[in-house]
Structures are given as C-alpha cells and as structure tokens.
C-alpha atoms as a PDB file:
ATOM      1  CA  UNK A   1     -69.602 -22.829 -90.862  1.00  0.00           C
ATOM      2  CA  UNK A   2     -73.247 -22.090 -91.512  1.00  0.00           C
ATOM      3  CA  UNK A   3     -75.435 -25.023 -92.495  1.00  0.00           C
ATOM      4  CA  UNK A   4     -76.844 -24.777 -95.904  1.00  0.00           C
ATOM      5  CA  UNK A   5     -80.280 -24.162 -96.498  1.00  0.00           C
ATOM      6  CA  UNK A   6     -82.148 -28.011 -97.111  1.00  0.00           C
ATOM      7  CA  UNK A   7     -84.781 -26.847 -99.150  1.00  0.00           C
ATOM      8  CA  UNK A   8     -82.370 -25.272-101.575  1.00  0.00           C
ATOM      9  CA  UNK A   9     -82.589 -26.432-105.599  1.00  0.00           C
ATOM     10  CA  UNK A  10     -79.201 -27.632-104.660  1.00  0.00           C
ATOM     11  CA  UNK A  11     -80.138 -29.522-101.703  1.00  0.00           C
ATOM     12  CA  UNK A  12     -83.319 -30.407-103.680  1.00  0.00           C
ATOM     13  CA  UNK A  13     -80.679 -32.172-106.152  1.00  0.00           C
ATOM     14  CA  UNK A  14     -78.881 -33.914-104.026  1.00  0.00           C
ATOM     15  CA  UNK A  15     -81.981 -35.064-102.923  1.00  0.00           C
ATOM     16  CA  UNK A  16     -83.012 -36.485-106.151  1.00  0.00           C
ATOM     17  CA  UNK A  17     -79.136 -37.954-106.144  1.00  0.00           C
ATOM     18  CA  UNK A  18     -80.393 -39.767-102.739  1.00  0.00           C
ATOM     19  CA  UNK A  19     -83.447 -41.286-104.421  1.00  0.00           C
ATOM     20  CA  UNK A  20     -81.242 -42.382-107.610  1.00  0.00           C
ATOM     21  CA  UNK A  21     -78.331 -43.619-105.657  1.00  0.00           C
ATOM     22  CA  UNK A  22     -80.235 -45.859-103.288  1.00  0.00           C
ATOM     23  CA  UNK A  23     -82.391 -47.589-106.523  1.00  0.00           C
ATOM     24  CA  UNK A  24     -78.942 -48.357-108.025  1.00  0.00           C
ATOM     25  CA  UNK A  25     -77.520 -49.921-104.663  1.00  0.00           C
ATOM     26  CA  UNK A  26     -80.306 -52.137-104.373  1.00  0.00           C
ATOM     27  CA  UNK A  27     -80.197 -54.007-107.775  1.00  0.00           C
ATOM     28  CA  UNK A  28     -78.402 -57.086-108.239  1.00  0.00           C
ATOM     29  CA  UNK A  29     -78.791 -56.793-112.034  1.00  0.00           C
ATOM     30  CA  UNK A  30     -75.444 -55.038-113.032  1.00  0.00           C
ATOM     31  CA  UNK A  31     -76.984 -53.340-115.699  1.00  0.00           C
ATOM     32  CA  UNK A  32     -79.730 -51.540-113.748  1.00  0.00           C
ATOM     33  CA  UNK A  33     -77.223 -50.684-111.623  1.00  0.00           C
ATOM     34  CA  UNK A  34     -75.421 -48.771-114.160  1.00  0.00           C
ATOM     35  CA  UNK A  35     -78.496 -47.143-115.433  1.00  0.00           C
ATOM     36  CA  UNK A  36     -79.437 -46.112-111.672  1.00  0.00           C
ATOM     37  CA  UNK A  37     -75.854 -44.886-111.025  1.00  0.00           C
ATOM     38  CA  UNK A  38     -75.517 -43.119-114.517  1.00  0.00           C
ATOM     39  CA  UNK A  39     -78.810 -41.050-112.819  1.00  0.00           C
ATOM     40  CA  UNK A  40     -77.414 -40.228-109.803  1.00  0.00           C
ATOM     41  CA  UNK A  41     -74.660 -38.798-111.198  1.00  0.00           C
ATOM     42  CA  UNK A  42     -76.539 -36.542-113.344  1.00  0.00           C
ATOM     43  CA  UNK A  43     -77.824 -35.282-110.466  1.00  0.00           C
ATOM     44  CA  UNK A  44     -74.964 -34.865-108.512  1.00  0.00           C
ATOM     45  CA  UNK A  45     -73.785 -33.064-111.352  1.00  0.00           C
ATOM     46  CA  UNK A  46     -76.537 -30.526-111.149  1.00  0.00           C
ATOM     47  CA  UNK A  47     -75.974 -30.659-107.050  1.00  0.00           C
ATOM     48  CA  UNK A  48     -72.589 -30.022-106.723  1.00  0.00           C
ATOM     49  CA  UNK A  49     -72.686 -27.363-109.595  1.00  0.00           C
ATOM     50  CA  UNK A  50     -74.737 -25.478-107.700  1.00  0.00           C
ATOM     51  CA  UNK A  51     -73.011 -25.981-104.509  1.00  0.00           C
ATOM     52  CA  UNK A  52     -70.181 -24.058-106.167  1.00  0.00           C
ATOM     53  CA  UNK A  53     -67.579 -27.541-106.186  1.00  0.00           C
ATOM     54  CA  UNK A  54     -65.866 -27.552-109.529  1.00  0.00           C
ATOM     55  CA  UNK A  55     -63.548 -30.523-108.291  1.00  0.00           C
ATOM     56  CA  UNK A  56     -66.900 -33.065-107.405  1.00  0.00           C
ATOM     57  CA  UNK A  57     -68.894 -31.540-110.897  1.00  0.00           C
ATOM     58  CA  UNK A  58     -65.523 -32.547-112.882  1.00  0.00           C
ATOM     59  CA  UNK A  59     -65.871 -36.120-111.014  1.00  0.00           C
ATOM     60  CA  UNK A  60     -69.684 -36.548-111.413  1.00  0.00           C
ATOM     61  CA  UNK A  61     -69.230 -35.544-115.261  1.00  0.00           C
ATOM     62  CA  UNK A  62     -66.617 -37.995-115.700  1.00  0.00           C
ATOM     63  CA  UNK A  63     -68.550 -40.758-113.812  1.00  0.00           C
ATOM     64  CA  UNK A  64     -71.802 -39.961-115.582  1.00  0.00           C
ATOM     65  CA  UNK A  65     -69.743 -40.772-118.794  1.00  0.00           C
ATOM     66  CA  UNK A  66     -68.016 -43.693-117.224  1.00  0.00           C
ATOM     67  CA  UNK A  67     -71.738 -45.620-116.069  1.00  0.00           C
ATOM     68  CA  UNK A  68     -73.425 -44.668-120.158  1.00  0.00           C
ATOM     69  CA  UNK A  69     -69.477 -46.086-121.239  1.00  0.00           C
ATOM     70  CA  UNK A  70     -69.424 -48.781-118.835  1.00  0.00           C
ATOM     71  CA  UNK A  71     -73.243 -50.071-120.471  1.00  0.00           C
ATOM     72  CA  UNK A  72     -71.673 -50.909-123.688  1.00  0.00           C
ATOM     73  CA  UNK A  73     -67.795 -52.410-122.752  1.00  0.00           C
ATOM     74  CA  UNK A  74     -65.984 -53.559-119.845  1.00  0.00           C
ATOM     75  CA  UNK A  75     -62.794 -52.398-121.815  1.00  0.00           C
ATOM     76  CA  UNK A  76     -59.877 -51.868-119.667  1.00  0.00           C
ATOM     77  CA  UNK A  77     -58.795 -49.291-122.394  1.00  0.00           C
ATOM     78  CA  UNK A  78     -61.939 -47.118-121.542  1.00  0.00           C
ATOM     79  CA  UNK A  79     -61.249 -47.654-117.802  1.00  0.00           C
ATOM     80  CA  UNK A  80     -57.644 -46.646-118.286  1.00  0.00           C
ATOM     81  CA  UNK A  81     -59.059 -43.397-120.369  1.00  0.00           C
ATOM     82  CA  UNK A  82     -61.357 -42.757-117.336  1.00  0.00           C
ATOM     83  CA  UNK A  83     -58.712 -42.795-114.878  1.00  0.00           C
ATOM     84  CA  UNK A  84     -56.604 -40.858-116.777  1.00  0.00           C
ATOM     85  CA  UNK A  85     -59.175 -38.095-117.386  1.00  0.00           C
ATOM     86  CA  UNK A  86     -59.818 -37.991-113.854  1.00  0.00           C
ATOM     87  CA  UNK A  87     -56.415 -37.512-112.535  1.00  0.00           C
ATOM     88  CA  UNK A  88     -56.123 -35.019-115.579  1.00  0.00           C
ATOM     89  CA  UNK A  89     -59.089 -32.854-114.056  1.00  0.00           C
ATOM     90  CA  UNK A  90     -57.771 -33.628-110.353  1.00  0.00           C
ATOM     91  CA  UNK A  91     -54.487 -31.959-111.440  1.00  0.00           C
ATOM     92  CA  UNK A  92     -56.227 -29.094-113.141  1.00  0.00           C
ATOM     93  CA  UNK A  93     -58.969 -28.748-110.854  1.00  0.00           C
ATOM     94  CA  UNK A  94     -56.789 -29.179-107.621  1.00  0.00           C
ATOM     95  CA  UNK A  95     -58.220 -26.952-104.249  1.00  0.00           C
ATOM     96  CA  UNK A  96     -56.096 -29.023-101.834  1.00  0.00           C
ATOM     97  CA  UNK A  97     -56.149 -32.309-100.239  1.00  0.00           C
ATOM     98  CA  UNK A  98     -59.762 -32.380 -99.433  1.00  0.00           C
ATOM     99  CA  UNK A  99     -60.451 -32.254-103.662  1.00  0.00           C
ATOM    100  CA  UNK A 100     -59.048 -35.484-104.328  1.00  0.00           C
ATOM    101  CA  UNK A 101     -61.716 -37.216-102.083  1.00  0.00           C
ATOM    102  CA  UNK A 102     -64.187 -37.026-105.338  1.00  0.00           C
ATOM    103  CA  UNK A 103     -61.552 -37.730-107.944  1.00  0.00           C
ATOM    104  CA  UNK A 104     -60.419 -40.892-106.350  1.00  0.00           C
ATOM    105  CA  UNK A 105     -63.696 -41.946-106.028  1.00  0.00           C
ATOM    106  CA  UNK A 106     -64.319 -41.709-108.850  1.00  0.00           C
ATOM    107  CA  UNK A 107     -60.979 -43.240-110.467  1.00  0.00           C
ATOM    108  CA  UNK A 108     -61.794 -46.570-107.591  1.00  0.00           C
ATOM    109  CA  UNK A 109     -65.768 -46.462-109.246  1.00  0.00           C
ATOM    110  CA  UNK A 110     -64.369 -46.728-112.912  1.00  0.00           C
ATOM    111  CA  UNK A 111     -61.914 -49.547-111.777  1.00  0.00           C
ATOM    112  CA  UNK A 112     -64.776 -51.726-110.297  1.00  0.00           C
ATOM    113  CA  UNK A 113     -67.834 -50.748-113.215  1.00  0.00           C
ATOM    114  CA  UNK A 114     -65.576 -51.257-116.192  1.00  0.00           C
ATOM    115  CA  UNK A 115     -62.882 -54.410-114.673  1.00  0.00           C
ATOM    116  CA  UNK A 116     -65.252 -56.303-112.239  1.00  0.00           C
ATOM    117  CA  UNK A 117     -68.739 -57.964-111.899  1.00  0.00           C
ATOM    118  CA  UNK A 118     -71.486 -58.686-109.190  1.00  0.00           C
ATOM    119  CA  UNK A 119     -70.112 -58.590-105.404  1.00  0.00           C
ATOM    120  CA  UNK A 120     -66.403 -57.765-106.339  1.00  0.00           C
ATOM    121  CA  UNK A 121     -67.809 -54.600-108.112  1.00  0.00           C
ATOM    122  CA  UNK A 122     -69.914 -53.533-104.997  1.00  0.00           C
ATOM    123  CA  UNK A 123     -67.108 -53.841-102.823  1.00  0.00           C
ATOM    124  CA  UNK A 124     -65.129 -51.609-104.146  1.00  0.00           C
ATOM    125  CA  UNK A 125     -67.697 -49.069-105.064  1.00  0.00           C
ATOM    126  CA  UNK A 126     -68.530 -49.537-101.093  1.00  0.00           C
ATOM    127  CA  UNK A 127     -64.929 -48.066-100.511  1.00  0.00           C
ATOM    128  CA  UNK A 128     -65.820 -45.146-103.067  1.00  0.00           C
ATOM    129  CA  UNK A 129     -68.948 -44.556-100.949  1.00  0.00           C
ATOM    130  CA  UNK A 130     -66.920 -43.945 -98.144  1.00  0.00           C
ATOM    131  CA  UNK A 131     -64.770 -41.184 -99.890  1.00  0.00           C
ATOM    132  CA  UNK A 132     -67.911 -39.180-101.060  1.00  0.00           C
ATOM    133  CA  UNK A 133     -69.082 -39.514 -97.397  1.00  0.00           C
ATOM    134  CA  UNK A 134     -65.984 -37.579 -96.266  1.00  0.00           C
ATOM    135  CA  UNK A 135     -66.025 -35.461 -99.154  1.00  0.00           C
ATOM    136  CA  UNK A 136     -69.793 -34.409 -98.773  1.00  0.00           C
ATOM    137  CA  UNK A 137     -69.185 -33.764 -94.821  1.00  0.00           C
ATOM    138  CA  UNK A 138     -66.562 -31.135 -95.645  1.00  0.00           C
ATOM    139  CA  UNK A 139     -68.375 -29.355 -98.329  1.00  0.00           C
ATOM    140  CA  UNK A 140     -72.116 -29.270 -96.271  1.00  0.00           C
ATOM    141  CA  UNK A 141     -74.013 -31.373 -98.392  1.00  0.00           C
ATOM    142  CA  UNK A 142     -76.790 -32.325 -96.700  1.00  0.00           C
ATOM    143  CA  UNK A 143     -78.353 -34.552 -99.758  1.00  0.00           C
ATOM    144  CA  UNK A 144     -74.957 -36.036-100.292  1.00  0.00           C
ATOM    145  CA  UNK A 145     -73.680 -37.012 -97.269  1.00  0.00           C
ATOM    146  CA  UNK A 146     -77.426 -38.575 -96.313  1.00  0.00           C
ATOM    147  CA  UNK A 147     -77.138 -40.623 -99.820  1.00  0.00           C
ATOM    148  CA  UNK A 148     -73.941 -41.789 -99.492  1.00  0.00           C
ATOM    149  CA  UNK A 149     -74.671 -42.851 -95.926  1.00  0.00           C
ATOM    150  CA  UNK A 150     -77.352 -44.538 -96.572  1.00  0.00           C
ATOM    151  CA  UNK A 151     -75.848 -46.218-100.129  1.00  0.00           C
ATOM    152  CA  UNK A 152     -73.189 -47.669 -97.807  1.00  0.00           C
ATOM    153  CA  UNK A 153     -75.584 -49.261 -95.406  1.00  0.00           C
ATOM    154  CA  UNK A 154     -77.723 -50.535 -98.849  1.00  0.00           C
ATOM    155  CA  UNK A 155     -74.533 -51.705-100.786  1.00  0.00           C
ATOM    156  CA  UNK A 156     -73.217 -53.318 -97.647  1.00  0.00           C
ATOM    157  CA  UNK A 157     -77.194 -55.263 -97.319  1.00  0.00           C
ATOM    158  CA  UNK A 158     -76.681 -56.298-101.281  1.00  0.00           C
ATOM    159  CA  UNK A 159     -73.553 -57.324-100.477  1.00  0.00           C
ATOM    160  CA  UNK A 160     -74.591 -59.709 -97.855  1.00  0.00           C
ATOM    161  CA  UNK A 161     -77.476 -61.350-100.074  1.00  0.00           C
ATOM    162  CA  UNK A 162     -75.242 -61.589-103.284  1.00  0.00           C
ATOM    163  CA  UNK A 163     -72.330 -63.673-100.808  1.00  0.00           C
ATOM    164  CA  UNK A 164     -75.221 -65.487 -99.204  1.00  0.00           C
ATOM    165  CA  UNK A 165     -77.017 -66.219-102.262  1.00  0.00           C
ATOM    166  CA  UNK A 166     -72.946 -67.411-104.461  1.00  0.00           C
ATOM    167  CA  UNK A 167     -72.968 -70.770-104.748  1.00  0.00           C
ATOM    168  CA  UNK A 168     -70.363 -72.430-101.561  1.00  0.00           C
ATOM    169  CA  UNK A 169     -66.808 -73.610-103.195  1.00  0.00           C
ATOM    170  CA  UNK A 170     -66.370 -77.057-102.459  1.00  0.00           C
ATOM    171  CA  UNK A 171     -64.579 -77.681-100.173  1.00  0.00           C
ATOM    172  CA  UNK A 172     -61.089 -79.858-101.003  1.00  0.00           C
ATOM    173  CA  UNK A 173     -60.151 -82.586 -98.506  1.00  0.00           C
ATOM    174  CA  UNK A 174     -56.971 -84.620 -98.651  1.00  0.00           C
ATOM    175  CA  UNK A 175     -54.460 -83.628-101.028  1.00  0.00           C
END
C-alpha cells in the first residue's frame, strides 16, 4: 500500500475533521457537543469524498444530519429513521466487511446522541470512536485515524471528569 500524500486537500480535511472532532470531545455541554460533532462531520464528508470512500461519505452525510436532527429532539422515532437510513445505505453501498465499520458507527452514534445524555452518551460514542479508528487504518487516512485516536483518549479524559464530578449514590445500609 502506498501512504497517501499528508498535505493533500483530502488529508488537509481530515485535518480540519481532527480540529472539529477534538473541540466536540472536550465539552461537557451536550449541545456544543452536537454543534462540534455536526462540524466534524462536514468535514469528514468533504475528507472521505475525496478519499474516494462512498460507504464512510454515506455515513458522515447521515451523521451530519443526525447531530443538526439530534439539536432539536431526542425522538426515538428520528433515531429509529437514522438507523434505518444507515443500514439502508450500508446495504446499497456494501464493499465488504470492512464497509460496515462506518455504518455501524454511525447507527451506535445516533443511538447514544438522540436516546442518551451526559456520560452514558460519551460512552457509547467512545465505542463508535473505536470503529472509525479501524475503519480509517484500512482506508489510509492519516487525518482520520490521528482524530479518532486522539478523540478516544479526549472522550475517555471527559469521561473521567463527568463520573468524578456525578454526584456519589448513597449508599443503602441495612435492609
């Protein structure tokens, strides 16, 4: 395989993904976070457009949608329409196994933006992460694979301060 170029407009966008992705890991406001995220995937759009992967464009699209959605409800009807739009484009989009990596990232991302809040919601877009870190490795995305890397290591930090900073559950003794 021959590495890709890094000064590339596509590399320069998955750059610009990096930038976007790590602002949105590091809020604790949900709502920034969406805005943030809703960027990065824009960009990744752009990125992986250029890079020539329909399969991760058709996910990005969908997410970009799902984050400007996910602003105004936390519907599980809109999740559910998410989802199925994603499997939908997985189907028609299919290049084998290594194709789904984006699409159920994607489908795991809408389940925790539109269904849960605060430090539930980051752990499972921390097991998303991981997918687009496997996904990015096989398709030589330089931009990609160093954002998602580092988006695991910031989600796992925010993480950490939201469960340090939740309130303890009392404890019950006796019965």
């Amino acid at each position: 395989m021959l590495l890709p170029d890094p000064l590339s407009p596509a590399q320069g966008l998955g750059y610009l993904a990096f930038v976007f992705g790590v602002g949105c890991f590091l809020q604790r406001d949900d709502r920034r976070f969406k805005v943030f995220m809703a960027l990065e995937c824009l960009a990744y759009v752009l990125h992986f457009a250029l890079l020539g992967q329909a399969t991760a464009v058709a996910s990005a699209l969908v997410s970009l949608a799902r984050s400007v959605v996910a602003l105004r409800t936390q519907s599980p009807w809109a999740a559910a329409g998410f989802v199925g739009l994603n499997i939908a484009l997985g189907a028609w989009l299919f290049q084998g196994w290594a194709s789904l990596l984006p699409l159920a990232a994607s489908c795991i991302g809408t389940v925790a933006l539109f269904l849960l809040q605060g430090l539930r919601m980051r752990l499972l877009m921390l097991l998303g992460t991981l997918l687009w870190v496997a996904n990015n490795l096989i398709v030589g995305s330089i931009g990609g694979t160093a954002l998602e890397l580092v988006v695991a290591t910031v989600n796992a930090f925010t993480i950490w301060r939201l469960w340090r900073a939740a309130p303890a559950t009392p404890t019950r003794v006796g019965g």
